[in-house]
C-alpha atoms as a PDB file:
ATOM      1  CA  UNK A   1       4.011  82.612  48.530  1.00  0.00           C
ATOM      2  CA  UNK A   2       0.065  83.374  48.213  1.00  0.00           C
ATOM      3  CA  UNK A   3      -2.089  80.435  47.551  1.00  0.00           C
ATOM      4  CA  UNK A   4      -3.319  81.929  44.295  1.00  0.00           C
ATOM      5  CA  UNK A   5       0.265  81.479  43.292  1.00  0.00           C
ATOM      6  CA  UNK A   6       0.358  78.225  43.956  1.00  0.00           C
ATOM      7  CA  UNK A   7      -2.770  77.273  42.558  1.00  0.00           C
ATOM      8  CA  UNK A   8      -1.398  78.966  39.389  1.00  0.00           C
ATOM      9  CA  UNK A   9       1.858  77.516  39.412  1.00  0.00           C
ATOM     10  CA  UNK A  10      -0.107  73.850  39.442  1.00  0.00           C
ATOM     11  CA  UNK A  11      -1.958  75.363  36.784  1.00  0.00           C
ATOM     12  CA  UNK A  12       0.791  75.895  34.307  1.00  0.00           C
ATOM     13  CA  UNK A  13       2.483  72.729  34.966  1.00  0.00           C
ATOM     14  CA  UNK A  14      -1.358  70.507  34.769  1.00  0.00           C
ATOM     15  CA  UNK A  15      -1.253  72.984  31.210  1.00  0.00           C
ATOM     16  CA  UNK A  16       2.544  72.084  29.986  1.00  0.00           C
ATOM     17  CA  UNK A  17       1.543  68.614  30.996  1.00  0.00           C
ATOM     18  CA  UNK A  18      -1.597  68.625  28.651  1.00  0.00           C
ATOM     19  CA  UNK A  19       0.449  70.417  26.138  1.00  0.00           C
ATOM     20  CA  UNK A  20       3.017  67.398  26.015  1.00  0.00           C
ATOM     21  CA  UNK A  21       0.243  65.011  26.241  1.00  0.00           C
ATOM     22  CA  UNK A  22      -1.722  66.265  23.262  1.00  0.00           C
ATOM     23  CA  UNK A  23       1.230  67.082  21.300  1.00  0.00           C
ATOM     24  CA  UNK A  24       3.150  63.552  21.772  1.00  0.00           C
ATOM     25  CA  UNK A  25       3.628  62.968  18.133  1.00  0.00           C
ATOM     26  CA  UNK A  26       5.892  66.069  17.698  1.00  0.00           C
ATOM     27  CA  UNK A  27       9.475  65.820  17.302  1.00  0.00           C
ATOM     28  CA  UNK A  28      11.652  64.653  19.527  1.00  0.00           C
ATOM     29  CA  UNK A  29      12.438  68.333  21.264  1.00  0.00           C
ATOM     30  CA  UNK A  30       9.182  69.131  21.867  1.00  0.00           C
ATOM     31  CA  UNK A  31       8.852  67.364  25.253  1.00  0.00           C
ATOM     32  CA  UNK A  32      11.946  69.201  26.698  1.00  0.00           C
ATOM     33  CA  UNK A  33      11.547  72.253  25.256  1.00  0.00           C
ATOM     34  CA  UNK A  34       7.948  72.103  26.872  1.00  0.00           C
ATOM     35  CA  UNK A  35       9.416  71.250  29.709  1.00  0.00           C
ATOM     36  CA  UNK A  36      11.301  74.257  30.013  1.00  0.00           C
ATOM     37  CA  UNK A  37       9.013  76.569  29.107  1.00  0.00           C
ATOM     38  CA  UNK A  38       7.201  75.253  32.003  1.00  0.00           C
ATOM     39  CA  UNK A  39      10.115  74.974  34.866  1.00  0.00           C
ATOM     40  CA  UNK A  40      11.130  78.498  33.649  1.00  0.00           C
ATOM     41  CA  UNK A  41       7.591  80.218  34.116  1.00  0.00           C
ATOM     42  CA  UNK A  42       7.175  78.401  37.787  1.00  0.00           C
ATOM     43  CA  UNK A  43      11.183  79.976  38.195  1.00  0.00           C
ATOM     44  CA  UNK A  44       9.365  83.393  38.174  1.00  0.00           C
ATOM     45  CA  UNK A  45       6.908  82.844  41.229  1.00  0.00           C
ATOM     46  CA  UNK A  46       9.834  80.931  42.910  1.00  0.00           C
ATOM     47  CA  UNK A  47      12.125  83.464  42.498  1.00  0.00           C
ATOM     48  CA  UNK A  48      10.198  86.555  43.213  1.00  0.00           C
ATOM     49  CA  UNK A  49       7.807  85.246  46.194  1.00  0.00           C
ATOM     50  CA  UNK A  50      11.831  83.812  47.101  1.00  0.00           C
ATOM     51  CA  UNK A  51      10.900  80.584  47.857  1.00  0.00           C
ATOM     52  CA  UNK A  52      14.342  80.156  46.071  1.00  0.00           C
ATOM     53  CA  UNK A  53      16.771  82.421  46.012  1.00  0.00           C
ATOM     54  CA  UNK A  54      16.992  85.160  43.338  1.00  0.00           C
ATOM     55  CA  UNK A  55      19.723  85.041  40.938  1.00  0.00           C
ATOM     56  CA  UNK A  56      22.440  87.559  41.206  1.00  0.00           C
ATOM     57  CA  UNK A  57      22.286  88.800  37.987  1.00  0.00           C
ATOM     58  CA  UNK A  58      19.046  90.463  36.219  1.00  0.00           C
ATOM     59  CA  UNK A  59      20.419  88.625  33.027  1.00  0.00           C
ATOM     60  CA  UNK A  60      18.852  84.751  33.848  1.00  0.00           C
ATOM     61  CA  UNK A  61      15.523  86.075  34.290  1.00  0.00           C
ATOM     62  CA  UNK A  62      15.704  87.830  30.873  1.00  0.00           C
ATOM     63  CA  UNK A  63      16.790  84.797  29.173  1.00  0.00           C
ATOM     64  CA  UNK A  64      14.192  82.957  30.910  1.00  0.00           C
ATOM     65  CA  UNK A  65      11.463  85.228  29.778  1.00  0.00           C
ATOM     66  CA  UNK A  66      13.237  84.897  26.066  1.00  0.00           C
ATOM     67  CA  UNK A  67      13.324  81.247  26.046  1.00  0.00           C
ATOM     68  CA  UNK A  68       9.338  80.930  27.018  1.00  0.00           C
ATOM     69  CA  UNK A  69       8.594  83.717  24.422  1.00  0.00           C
ATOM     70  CA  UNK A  70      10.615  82.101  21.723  1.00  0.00           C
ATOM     71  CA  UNK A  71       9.704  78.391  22.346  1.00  0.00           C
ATOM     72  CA  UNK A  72       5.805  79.672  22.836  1.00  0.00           C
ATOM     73  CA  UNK A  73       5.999  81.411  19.334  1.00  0.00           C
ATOM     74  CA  UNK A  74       8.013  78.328  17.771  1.00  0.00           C
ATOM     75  CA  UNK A  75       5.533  75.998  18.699  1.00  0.00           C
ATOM     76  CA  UNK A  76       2.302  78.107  17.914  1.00  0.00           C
ATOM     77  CA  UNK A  77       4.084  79.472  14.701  1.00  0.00           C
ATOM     78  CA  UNK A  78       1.546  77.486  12.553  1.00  0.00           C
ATOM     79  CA  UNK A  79      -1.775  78.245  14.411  1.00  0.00           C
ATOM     80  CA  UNK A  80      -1.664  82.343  14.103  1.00  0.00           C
ATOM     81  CA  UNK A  81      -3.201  81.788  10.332  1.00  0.00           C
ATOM     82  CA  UNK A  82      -5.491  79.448  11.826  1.00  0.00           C
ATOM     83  CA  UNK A  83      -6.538  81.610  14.577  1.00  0.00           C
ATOM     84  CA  UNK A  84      -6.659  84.539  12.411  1.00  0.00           C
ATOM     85  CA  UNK A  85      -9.107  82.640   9.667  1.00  0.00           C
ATOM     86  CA  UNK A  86     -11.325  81.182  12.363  1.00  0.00           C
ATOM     87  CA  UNK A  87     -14.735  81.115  11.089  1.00  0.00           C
ATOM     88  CA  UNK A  88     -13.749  82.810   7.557  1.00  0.00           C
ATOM     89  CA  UNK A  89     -12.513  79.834   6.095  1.00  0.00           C
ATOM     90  CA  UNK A  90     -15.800  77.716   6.606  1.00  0.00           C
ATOM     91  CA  UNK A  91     -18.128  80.392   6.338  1.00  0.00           C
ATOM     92  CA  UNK A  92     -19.896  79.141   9.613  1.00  0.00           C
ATOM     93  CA  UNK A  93     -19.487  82.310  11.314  1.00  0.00           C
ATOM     94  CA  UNK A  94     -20.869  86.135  10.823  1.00  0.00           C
ATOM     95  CA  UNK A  95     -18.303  88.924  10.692  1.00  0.00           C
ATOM     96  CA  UNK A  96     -19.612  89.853  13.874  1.00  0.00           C
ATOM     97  CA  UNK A  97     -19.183  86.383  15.739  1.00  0.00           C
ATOM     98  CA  UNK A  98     -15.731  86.737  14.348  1.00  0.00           C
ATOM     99  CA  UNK A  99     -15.177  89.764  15.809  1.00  0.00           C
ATOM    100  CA  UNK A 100     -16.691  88.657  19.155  1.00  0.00           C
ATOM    101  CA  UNK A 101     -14.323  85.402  19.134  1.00  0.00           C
ATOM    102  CA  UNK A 102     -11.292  87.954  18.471  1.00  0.00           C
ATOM    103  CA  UNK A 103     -12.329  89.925  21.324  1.00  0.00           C
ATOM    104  CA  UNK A 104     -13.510  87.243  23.458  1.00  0.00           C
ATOM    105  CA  UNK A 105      -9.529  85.287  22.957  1.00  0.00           C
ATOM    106  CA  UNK A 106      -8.134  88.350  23.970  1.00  0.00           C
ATOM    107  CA  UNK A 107      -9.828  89.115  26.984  1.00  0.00           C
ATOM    108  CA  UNK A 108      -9.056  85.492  28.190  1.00  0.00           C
ATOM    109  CA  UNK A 109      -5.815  85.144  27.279  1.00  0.00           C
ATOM    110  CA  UNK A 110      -5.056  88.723  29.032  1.00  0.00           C
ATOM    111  CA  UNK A 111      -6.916  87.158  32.085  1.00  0.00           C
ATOM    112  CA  UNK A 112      -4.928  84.243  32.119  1.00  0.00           C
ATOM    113  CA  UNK A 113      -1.633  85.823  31.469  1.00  0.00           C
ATOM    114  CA  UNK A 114      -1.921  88.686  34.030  1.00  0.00           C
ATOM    115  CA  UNK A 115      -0.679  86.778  37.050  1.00  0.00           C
ATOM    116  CA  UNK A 116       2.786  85.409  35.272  1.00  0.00           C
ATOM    117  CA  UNK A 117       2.958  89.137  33.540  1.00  0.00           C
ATOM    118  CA  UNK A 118       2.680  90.597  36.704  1.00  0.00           C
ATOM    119  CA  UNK A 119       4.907  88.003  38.465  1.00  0.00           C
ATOM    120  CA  UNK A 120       7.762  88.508  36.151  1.00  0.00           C
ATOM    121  CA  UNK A 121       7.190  92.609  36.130  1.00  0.00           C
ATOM    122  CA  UNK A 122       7.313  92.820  39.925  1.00  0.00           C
ATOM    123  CA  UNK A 123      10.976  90.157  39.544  1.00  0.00           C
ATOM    124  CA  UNK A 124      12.156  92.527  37.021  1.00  0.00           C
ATOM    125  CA  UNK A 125      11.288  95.919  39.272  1.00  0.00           C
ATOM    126  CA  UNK A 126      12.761  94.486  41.979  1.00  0.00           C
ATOM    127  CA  UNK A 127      16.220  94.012  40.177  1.00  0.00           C
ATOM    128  CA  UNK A 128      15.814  97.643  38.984  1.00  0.00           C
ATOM    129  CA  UNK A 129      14.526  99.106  42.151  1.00  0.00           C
END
């Protein structure tokens, strides 16, 4: 496994780790379900770099990637109005520094997300392949 991946993988856990931290007044599944989500997106670079073995079956990757997109839409469920009204609630921003902050979150997030995306497109090719 590449040191970037690694260094990412310690990323996403120091992140789910925050998450839980920040979020410690939530309901009593948040902290597994966190959890989880975590574990399952650090399976990826496990399983395709093979520092573990790869399942047999294509189907527990799949419901790996469905449990981290369904437990990261569940728990942000409430912040895509708040994300989307940024700035046009409180009038403190210009339609164009709107735009720019729109812009700007997608850029980062796409930067931030590539190496898991990619990780988990290359494990899914290589079932396929």
């Amino acid at each position: 496994m590449p040191i970037w991946a690694y260094i990412y993988c310690v990323l996403i856990v120091i992140a789910g780790v925050g998450a839980i931290y920040l979020n410690r007044k939530k309901p009593w599944y948040y902290m597994p379900g966190e959890i989880l989500s975590v574990l399952f997106s650090v399976a990826f670079f496990l399983f395709y770099y093979e520092v573990v073995s790869r399942p047999a079956f294509m189907i527990i990757p799949v419901l790996l990637l469905v449990y981290i997109l369904f437990w990261e839409l569940w728990v942000n469920r409430h912040h895509y109005a708040l994300v989307a009204q940024f700035g046009e609630e409180t009038k403190t921003l210009s339609p164009a520094e709107i735009k720019r902050f729109k812009r700007m979150q997608v850029i980062l997030m796409t930067m931030v997300l590539s190496p898991l995306l990619y990780v988990m497109a290359m494990l899914f090719y290589a079932y396929v392949a």
